[in-house]
N, C-alpha and C. Protein backbone atom coordinates (compact mmCIF):
# COMPACT_ATOMS: atom_id res chain seq x y z
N UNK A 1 -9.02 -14.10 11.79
CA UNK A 1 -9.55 -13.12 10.82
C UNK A 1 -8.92 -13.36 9.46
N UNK A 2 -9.69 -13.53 8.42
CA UNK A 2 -9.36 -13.92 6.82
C UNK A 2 -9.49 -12.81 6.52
N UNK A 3 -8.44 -12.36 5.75
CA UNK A 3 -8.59 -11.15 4.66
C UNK A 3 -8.06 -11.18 3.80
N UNK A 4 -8.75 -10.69 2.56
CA UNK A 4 -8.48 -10.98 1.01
C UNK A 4 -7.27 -9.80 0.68
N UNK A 5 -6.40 -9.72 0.31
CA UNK A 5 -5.42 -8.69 -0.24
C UNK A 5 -5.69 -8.05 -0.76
N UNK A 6 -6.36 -8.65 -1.68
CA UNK A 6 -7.38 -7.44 -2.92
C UNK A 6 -8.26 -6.40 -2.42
N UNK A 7 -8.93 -6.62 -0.87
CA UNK A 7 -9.63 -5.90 -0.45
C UNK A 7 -8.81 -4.18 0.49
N UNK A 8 -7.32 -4.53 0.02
CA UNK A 8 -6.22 -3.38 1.15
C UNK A 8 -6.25 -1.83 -0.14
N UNK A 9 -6.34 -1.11 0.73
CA UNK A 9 -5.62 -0.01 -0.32
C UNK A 9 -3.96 -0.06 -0.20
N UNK A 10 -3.40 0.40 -1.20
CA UNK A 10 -2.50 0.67 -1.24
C UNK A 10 -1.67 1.95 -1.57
N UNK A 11 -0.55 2.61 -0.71
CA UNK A 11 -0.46 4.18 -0.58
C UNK A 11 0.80 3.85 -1.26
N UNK A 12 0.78 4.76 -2.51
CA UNK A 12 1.88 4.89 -3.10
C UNK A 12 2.85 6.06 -2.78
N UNK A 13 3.99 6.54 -2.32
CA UNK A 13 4.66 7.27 -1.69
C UNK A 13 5.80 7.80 -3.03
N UNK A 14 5.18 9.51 -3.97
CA UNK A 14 5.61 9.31 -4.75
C UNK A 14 5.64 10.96 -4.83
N UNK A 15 5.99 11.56 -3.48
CA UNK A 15 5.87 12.99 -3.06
C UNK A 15 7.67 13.96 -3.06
N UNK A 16 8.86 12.44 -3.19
CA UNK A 16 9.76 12.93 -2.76
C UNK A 16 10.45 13.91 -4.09
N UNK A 17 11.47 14.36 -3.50
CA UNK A 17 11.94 15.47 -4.79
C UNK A 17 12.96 14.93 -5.80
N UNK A 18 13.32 13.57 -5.45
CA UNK A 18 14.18 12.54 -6.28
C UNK A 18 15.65 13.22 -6.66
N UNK A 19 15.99 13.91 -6.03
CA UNK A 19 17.65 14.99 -6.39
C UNK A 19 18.33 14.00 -6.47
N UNK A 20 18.53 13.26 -6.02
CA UNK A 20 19.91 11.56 -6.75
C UNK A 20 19.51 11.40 -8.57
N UNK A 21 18.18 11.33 -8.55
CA UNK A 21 17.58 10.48 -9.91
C UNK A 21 17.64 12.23 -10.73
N UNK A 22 17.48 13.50 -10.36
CA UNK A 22 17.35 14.28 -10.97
C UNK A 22 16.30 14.46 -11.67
N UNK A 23 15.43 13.93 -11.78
CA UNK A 23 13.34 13.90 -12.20
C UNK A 23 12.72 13.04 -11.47
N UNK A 24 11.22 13.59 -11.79
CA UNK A 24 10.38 12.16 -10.76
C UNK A 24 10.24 11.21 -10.88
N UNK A 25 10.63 10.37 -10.29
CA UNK A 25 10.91 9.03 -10.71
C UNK A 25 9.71 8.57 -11.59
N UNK A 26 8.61 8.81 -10.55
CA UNK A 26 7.00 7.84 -10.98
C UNK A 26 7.02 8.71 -12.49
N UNK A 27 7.66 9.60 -13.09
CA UNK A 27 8.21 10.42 -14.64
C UNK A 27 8.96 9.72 -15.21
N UNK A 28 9.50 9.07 -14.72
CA UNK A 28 10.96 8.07 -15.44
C UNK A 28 10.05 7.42 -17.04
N UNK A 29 10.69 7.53 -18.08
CA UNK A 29 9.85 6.48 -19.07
C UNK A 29 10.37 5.33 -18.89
N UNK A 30 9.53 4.27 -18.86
CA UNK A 30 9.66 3.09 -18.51
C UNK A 30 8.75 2.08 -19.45
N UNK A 31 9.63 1.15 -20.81
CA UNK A 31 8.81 0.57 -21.78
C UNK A 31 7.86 1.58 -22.45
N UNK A 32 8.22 2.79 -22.54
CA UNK A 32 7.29 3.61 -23.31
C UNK A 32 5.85 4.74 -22.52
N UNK A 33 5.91 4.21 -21.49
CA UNK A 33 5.10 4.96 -20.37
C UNK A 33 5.53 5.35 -19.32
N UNK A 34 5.11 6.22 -18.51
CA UNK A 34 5.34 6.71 -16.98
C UNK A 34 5.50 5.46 -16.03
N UNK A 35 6.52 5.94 -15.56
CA UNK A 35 6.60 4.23 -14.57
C UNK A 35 5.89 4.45 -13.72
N UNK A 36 5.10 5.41 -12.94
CA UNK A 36 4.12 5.22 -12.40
C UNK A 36 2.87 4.61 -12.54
N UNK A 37 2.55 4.29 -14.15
CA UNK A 37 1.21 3.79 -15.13
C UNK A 37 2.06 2.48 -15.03
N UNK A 38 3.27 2.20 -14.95
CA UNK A 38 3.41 1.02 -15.07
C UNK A 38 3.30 0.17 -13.68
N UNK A 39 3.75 0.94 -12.67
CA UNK A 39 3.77 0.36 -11.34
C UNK A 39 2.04 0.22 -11.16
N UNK A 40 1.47 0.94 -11.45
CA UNK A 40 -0.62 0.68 -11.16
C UNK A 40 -1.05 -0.37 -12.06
N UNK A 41 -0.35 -0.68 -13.07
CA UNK A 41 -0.68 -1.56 -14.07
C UNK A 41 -0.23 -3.02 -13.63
N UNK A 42 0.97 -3.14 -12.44
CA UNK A 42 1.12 -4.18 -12.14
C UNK A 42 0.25 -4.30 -10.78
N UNK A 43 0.03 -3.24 -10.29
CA UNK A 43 -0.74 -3.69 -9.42
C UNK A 43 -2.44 -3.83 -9.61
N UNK A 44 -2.79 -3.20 -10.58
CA UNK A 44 -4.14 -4.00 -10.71
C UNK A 44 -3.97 -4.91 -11.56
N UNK A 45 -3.10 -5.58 -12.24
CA UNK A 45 -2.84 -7.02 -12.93
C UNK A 45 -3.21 -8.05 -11.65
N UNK A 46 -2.67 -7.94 -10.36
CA UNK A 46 -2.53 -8.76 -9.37
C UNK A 46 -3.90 -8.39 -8.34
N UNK A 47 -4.54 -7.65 -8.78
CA UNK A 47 -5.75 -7.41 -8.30
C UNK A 47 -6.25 -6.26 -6.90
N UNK A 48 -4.71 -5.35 -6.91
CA UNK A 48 -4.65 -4.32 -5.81
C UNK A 48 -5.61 -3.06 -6.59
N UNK A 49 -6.58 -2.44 -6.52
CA UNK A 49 -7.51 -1.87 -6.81
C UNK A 49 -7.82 -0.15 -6.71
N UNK A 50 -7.35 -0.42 -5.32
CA UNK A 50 -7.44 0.94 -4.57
C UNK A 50 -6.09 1.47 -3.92
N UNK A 51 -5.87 2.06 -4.99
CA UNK A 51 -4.10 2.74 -4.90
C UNK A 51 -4.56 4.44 -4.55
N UNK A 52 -3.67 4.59 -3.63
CA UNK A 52 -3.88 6.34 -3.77
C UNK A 52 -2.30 6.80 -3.66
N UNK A 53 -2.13 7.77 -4.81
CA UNK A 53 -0.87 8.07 -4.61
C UNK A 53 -0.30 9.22 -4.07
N UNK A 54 0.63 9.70 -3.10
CA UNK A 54 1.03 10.71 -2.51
C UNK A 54 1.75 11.55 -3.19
N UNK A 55 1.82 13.11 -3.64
CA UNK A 55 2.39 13.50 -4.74
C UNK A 55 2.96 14.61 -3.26
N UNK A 56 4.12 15.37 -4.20
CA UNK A 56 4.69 16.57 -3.53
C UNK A 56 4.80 17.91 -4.74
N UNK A 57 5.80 18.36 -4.80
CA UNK A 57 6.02 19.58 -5.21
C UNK A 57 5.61 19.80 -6.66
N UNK A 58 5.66 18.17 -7.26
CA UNK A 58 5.62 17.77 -8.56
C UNK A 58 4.26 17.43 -9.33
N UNK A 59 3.54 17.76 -8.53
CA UNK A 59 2.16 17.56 -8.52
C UNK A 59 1.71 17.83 -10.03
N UNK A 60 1.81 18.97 -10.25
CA UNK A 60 1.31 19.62 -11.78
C UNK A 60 1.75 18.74 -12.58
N UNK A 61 2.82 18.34 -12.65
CA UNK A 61 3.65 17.48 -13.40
C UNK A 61 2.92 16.19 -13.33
N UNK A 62 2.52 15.69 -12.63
CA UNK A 62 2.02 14.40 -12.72
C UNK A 62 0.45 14.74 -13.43
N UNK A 63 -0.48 15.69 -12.95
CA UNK A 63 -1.80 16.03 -12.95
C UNK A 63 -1.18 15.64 -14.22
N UNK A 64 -0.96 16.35 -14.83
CA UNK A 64 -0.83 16.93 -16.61
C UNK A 64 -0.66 15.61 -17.11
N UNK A 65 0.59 14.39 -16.44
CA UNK A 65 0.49 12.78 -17.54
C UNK A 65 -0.53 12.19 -17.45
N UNK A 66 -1.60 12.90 -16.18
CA UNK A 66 -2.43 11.29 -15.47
C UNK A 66 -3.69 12.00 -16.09
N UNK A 67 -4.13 12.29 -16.49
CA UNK A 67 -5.80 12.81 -16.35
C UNK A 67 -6.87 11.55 -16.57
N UNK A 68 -6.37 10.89 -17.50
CA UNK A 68 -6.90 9.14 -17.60
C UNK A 68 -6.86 8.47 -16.76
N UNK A 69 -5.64 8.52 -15.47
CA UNK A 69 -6.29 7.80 -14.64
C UNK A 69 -7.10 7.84 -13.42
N UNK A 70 -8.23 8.13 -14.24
CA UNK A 70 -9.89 8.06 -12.88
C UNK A 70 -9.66 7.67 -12.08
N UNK A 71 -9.44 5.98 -11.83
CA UNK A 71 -9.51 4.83 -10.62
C UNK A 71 -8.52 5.14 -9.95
N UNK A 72 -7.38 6.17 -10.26
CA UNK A 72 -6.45 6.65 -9.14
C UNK A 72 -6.86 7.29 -8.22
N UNK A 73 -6.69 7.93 -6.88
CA UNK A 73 -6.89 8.42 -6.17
C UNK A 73 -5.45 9.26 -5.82
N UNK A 74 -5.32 10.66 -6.19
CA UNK A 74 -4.15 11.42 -5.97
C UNK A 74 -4.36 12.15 -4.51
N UNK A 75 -3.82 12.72 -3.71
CA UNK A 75 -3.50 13.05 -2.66
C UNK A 75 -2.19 14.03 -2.69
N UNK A 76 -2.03 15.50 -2.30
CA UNK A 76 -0.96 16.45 -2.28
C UNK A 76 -0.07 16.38 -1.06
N UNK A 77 0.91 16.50 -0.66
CA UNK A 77 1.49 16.95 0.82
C UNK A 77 1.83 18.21 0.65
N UNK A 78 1.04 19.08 1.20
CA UNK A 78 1.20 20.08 0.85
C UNK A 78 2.62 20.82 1.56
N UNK A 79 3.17 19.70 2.29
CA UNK A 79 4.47 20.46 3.39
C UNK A 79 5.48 19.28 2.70
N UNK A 80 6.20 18.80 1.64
CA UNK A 80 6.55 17.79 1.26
C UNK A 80 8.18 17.75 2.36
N UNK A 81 8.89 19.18 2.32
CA UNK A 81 9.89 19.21 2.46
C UNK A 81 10.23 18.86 4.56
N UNK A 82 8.97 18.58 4.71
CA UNK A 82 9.12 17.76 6.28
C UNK A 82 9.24 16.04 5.91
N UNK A 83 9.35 15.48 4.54
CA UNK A 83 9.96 14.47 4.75
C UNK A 83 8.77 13.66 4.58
N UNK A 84 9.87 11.91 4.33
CA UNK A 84 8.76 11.47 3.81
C UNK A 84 7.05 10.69 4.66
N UNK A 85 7.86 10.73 5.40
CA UNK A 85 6.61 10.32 7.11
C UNK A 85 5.15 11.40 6.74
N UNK A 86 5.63 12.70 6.72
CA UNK A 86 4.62 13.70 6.53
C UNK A 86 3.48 12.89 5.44
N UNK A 87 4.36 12.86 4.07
CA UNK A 87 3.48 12.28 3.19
C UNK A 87 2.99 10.87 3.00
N UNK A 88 3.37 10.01 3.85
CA UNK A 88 2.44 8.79 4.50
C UNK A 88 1.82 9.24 5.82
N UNK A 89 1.57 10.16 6.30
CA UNK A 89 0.30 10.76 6.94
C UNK A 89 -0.35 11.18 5.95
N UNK A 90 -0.26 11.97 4.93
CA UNK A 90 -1.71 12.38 3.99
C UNK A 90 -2.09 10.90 3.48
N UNK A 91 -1.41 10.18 3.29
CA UNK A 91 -2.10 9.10 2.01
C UNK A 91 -3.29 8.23 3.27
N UNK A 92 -2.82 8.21 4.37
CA UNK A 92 -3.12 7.59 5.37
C UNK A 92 -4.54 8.26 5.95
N UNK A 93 -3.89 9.68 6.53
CA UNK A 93 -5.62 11.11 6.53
C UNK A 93 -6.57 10.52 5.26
N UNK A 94 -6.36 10.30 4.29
CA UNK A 94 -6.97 9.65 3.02
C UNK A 94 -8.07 8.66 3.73
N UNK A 95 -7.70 8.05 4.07
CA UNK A 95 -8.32 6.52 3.99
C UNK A 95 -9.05 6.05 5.61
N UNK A 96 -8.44 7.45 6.56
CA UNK A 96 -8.71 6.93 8.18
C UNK A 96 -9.54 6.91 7.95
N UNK A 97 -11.09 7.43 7.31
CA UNK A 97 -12.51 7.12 7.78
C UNK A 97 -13.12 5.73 7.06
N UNK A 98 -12.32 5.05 6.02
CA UNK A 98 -13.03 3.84 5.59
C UNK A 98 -12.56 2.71 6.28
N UNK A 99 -13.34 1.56 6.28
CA UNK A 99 -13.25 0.24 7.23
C UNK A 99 -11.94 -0.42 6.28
N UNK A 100 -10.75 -0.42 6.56
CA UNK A 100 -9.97 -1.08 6.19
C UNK A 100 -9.42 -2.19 7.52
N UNK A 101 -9.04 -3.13 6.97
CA UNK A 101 -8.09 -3.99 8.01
C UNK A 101 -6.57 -3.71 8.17
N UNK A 102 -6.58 -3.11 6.58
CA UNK A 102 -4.74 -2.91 6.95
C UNK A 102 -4.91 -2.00 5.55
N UNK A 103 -2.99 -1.62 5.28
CA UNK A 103 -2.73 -0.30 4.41
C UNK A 103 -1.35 -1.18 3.62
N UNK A 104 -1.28 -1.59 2.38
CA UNK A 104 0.17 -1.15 2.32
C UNK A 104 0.67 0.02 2.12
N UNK A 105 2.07 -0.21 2.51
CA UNK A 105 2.76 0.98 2.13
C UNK A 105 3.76 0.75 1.45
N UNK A 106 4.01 1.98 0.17
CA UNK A 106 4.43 1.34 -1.24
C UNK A 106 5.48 2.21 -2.00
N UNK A 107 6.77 2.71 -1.32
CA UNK A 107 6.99 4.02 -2.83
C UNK A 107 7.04 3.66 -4.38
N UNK A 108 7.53 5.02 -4.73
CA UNK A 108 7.39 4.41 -5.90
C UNK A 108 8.67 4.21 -6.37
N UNK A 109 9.53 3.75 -5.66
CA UNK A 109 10.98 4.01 -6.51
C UNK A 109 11.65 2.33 -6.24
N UNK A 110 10.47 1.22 -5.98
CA UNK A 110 10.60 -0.17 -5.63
C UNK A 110 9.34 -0.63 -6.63
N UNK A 111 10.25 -1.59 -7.50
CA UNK A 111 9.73 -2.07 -8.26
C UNK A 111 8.37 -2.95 -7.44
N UNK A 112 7.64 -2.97 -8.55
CA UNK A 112 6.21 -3.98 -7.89
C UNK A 112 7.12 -5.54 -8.06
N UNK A 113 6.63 -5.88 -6.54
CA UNK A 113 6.66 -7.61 -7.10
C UNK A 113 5.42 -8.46 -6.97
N UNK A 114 5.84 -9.42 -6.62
CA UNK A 114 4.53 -10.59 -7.70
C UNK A 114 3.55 -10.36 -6.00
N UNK A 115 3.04 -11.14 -6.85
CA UNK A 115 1.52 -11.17 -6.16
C UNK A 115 1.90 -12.30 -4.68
N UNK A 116 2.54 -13.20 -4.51
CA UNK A 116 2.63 -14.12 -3.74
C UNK A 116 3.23 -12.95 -2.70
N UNK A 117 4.03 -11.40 -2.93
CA UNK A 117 4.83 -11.18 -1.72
C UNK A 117 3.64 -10.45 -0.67
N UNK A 118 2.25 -9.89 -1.70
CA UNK A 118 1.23 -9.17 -1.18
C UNK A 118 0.29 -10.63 -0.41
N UNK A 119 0.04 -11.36 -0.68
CA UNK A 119 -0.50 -12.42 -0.79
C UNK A 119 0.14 -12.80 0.80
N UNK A 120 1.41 -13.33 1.05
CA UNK A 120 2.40 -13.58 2.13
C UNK A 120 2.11 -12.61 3.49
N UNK A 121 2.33 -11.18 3.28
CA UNK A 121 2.17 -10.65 4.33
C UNK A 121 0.19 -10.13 4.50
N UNK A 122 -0.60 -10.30 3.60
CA UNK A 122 -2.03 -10.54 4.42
C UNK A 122 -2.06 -11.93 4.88
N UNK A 123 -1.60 -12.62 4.38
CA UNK A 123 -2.01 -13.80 5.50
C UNK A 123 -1.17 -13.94 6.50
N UNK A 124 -0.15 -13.44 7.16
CA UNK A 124 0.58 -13.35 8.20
C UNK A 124 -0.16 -12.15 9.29
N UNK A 125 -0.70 -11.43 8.52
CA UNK A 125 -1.21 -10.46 9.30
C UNK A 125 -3.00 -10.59 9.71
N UNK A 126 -3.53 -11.66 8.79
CA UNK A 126 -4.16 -12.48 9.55
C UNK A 126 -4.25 -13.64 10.76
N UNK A 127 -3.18 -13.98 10.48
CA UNK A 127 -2.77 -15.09 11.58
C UNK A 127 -3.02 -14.51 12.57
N UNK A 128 -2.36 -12.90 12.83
CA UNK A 128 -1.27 -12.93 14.43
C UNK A 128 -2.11 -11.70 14.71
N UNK A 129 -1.90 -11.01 15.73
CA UNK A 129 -2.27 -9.61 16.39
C UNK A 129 -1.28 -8.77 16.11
N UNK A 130 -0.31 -8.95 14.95
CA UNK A 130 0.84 -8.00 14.59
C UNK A 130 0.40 -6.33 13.92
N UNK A 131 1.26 -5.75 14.31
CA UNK A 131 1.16 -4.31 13.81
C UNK A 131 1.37 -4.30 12.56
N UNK A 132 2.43 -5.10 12.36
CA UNK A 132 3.24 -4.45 10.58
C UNK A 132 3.78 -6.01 10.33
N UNK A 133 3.66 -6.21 9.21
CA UNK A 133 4.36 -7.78 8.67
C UNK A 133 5.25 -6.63 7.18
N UNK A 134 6.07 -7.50 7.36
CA UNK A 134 7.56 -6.63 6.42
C UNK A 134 8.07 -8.03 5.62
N UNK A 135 8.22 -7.62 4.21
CA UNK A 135 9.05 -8.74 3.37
C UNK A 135 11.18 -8.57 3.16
N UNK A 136 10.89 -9.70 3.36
CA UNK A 136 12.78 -10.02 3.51
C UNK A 136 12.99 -10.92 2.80
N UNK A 137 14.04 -10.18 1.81
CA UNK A 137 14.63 -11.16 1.06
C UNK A 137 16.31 -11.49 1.20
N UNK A 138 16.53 -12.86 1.11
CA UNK A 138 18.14 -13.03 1.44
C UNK A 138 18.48 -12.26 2.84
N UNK A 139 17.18 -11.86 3.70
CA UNK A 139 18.28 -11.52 5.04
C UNK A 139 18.13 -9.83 4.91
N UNK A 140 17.36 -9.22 3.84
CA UNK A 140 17.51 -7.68 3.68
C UNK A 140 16.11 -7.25 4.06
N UNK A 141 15.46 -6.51 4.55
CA UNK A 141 13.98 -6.14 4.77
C UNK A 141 13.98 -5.13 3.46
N UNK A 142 12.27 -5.00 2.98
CA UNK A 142 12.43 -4.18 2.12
C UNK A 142 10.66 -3.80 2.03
N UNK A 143 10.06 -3.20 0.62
CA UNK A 143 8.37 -2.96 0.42
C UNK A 143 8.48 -3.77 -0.60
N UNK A 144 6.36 -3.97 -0.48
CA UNK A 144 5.89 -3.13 0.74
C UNK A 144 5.87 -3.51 1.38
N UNK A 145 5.58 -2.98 2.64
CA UNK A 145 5.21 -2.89 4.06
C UNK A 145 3.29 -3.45 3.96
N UNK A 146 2.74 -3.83 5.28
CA UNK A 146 2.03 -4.19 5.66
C UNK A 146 1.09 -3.66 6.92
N UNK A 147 0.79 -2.47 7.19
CA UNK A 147 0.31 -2.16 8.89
C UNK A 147 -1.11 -2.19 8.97
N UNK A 148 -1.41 -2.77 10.19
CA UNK A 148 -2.64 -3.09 10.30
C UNK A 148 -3.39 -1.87 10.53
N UNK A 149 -5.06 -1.61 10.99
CA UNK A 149 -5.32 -0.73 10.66
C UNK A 149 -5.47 0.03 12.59
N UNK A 150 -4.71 -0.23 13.48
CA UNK A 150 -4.19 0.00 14.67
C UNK A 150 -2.86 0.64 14.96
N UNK A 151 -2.04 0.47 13.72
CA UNK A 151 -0.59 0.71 13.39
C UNK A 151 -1.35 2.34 12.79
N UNK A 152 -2.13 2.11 11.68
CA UNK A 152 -1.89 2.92 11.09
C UNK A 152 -2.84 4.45 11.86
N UNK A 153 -3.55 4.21 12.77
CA UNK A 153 -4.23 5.25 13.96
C UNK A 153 -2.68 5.66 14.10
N UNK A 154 -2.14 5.07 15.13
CA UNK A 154 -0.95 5.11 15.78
C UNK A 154 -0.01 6.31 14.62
N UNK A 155 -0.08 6.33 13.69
CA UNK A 155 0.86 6.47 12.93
C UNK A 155 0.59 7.89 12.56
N UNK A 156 -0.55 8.13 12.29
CA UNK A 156 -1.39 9.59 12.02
C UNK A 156 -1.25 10.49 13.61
N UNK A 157 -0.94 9.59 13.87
CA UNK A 157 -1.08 10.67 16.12
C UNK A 157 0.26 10.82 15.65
N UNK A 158 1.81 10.05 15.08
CA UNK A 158 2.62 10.96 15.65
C UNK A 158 2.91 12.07 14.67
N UNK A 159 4.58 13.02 15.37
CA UNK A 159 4.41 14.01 14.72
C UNK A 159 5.00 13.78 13.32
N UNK A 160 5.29 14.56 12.59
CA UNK A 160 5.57 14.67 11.33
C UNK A 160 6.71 14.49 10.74
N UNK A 161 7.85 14.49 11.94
CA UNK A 161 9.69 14.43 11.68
C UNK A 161 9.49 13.09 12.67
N UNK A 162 8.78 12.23 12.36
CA UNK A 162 9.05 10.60 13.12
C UNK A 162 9.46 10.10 11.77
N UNK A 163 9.66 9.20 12.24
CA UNK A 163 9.94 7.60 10.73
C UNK A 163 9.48 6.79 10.83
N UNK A 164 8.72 6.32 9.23
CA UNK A 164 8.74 4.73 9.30
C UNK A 164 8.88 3.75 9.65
N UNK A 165 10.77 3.49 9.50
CA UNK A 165 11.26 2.56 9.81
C UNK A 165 11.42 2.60 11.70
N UNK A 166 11.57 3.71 12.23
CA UNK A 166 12.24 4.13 13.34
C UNK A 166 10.65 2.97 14.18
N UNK A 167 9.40 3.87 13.60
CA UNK A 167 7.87 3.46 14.32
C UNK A 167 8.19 1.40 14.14
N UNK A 168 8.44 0.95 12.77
CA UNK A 168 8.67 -0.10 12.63
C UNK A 168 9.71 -0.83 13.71
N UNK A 169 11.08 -0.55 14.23
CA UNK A 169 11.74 -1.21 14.40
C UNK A 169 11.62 -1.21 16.26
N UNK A 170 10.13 -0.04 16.80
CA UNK A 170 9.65 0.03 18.22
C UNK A 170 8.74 -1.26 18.17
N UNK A 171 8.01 -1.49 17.01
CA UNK A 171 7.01 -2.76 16.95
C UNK A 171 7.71 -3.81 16.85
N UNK A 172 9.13 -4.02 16.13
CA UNK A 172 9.85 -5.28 16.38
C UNK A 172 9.70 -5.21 17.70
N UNK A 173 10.43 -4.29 18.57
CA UNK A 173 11.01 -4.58 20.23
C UNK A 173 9.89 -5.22 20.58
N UNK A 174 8.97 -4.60 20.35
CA UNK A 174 7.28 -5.17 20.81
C UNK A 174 7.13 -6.64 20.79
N UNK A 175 7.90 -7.03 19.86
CA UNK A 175 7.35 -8.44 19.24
C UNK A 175 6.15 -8.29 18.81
N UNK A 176 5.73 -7.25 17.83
CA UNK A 176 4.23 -6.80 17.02
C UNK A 176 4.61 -6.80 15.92
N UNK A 177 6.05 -7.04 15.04
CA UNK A 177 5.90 -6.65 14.42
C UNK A 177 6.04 -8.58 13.72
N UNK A 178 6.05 -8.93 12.29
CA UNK A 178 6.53 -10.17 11.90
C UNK A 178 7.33 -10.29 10.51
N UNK A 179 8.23 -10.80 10.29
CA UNK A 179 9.02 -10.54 9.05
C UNK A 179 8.77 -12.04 8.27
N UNK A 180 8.79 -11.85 7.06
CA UNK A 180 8.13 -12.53 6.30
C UNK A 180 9.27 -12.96 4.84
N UNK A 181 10.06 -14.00 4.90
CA UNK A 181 11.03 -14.51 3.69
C UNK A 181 9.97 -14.69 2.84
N UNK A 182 10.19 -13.71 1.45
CA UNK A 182 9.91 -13.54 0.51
C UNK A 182 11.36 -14.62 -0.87
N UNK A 183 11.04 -14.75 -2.14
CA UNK A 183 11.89 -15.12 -2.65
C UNK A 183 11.34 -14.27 -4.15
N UNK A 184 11.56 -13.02 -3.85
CA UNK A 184 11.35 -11.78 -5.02
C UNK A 184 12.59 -11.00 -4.27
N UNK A 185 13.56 -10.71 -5.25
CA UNK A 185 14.57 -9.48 -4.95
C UNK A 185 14.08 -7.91 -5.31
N UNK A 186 12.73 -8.10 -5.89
CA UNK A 186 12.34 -6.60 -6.13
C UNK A 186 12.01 -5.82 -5.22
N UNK A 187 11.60 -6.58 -4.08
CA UNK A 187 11.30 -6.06 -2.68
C UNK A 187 12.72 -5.34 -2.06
N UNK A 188 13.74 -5.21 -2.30
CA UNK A 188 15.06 -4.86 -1.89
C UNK A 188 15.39 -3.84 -2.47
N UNK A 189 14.59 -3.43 -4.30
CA UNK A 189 15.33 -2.95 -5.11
C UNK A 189 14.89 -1.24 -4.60
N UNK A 190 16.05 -0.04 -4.39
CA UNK A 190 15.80 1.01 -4.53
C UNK A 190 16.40 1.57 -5.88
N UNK A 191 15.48 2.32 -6.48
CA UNK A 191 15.81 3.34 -8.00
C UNK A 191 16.21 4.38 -7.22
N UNK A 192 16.77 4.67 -6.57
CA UNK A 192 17.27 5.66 -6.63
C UNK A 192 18.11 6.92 -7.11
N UNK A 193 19.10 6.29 -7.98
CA UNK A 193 20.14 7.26 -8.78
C UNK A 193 20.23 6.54 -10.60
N UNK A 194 20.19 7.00 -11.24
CA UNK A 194 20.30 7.35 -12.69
C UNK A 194 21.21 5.81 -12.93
N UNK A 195 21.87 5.34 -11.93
CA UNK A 195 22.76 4.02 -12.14
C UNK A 195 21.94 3.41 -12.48
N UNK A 196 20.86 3.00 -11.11
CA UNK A 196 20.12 2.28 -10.33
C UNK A 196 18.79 2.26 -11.37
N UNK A 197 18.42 3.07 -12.07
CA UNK A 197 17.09 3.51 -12.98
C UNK A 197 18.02 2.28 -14.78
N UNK A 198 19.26 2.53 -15.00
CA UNK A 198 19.82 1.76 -15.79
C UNK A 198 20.02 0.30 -15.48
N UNK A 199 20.31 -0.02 -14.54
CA UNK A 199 20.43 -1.29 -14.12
C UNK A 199 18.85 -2.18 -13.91
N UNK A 200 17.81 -1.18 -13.30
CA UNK A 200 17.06 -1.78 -13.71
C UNK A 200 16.40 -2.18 -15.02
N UNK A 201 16.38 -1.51 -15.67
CA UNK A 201 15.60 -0.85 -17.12
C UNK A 201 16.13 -2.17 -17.93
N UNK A 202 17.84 -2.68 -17.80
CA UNK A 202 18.72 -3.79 -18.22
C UNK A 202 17.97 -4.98 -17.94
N UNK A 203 17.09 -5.03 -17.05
CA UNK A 203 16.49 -6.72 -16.67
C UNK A 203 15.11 -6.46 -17.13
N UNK A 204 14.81 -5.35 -18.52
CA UNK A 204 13.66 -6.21 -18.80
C UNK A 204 13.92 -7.40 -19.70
């Protein structure tokens, strides 16, 4: 099975309450704009199309920067504070009724990288009968993520205080899942704290 990358949605995970960073991140100014306009800007540069992003408490706050962007697709969790699994079930409820092959999964507090790392895990996940293909760099796993569209049924059945990584590291045991050496360190990078938002901001 061939599948084009360009043809995946991609769920941006951008619901959390950011208390390390102290604002919302996808709020952070970044080169003069919302780093969230900047993270969609790299991803439709590379030809990812159909982004829907998962918002939480902060919602208003975002409505109010975004109204321009149409081709977004926003999505609420309306229960944010069950964590972030909850709100990759809404982005996911989103999308269960269209014919997809697979989903990435994307927060927003990991820089976009290039196109070869999206590029890498659809064609790995064409190859094989795998659940989830994951990018590793230097030996570190990191996003996005990759789940096929069997993973992602699976993923909407469980309950709401499961994990990600926890569902991910049952599909390793499986041997379903496949890890994929990337040579982008942005796949590693978390913004998490006000350091981490400086240190990046330093490598433009």
């Amino acid at each position: 099975m061939n599948i084009d990358y360009r043809t995946l949605p991609v769920i941006i995970l951008a619901a959390g309450d950011s208390k390390r960073m102290g604002e919302p991140k996808g709020l952070l100014n970044y080169q003069g704009k919302p780093f969230l306009v900047h993270q969609i800007e790299q991803l439709s540069e590379i030809g990812l199309s159909e982004i829907i992003v998962v918002l939480g408490k902060d919602f208003k706050l975002y409505h109010d920067k975004f109204p321009e962007l149409i081709e977004v697709e926003f999505t609420t969790n309306p229960s944010p504070e069950k964590g972030q699994f909850s709100s990759l079930q809404c982005g996911l409820q989103k999308i269960q009724s269209r014919e997809v092959s697979g989903v990435f999964i994307f927060p927003i507090d990991v820089p976009c990288p290039d196109r070869e790392v999206w590029e890498e895990l659809v064609n790995e996940l064409s190859l094989s009968d795998s659940a989830v293909t994951i990018p590793e760099y230097q030996g570190k796993k990191g996003h996005p993520v990759l789940i096929s569209r069997e993973f992602m049924q699976h993923l909407i059945s469980c309950g709401s205080d499961s994990r990600l990584d926890f569902e991910i590291y049952k599909q390793i045991d499986l041997k379903k899942a496949k890890i994929i050496s990337v040579n982008d360190k942005n796949i590693t990078r978390n913004l998490n704290t006000p350091e981490d938002w400086k240190e990046y901001e330093e490598l433009k």
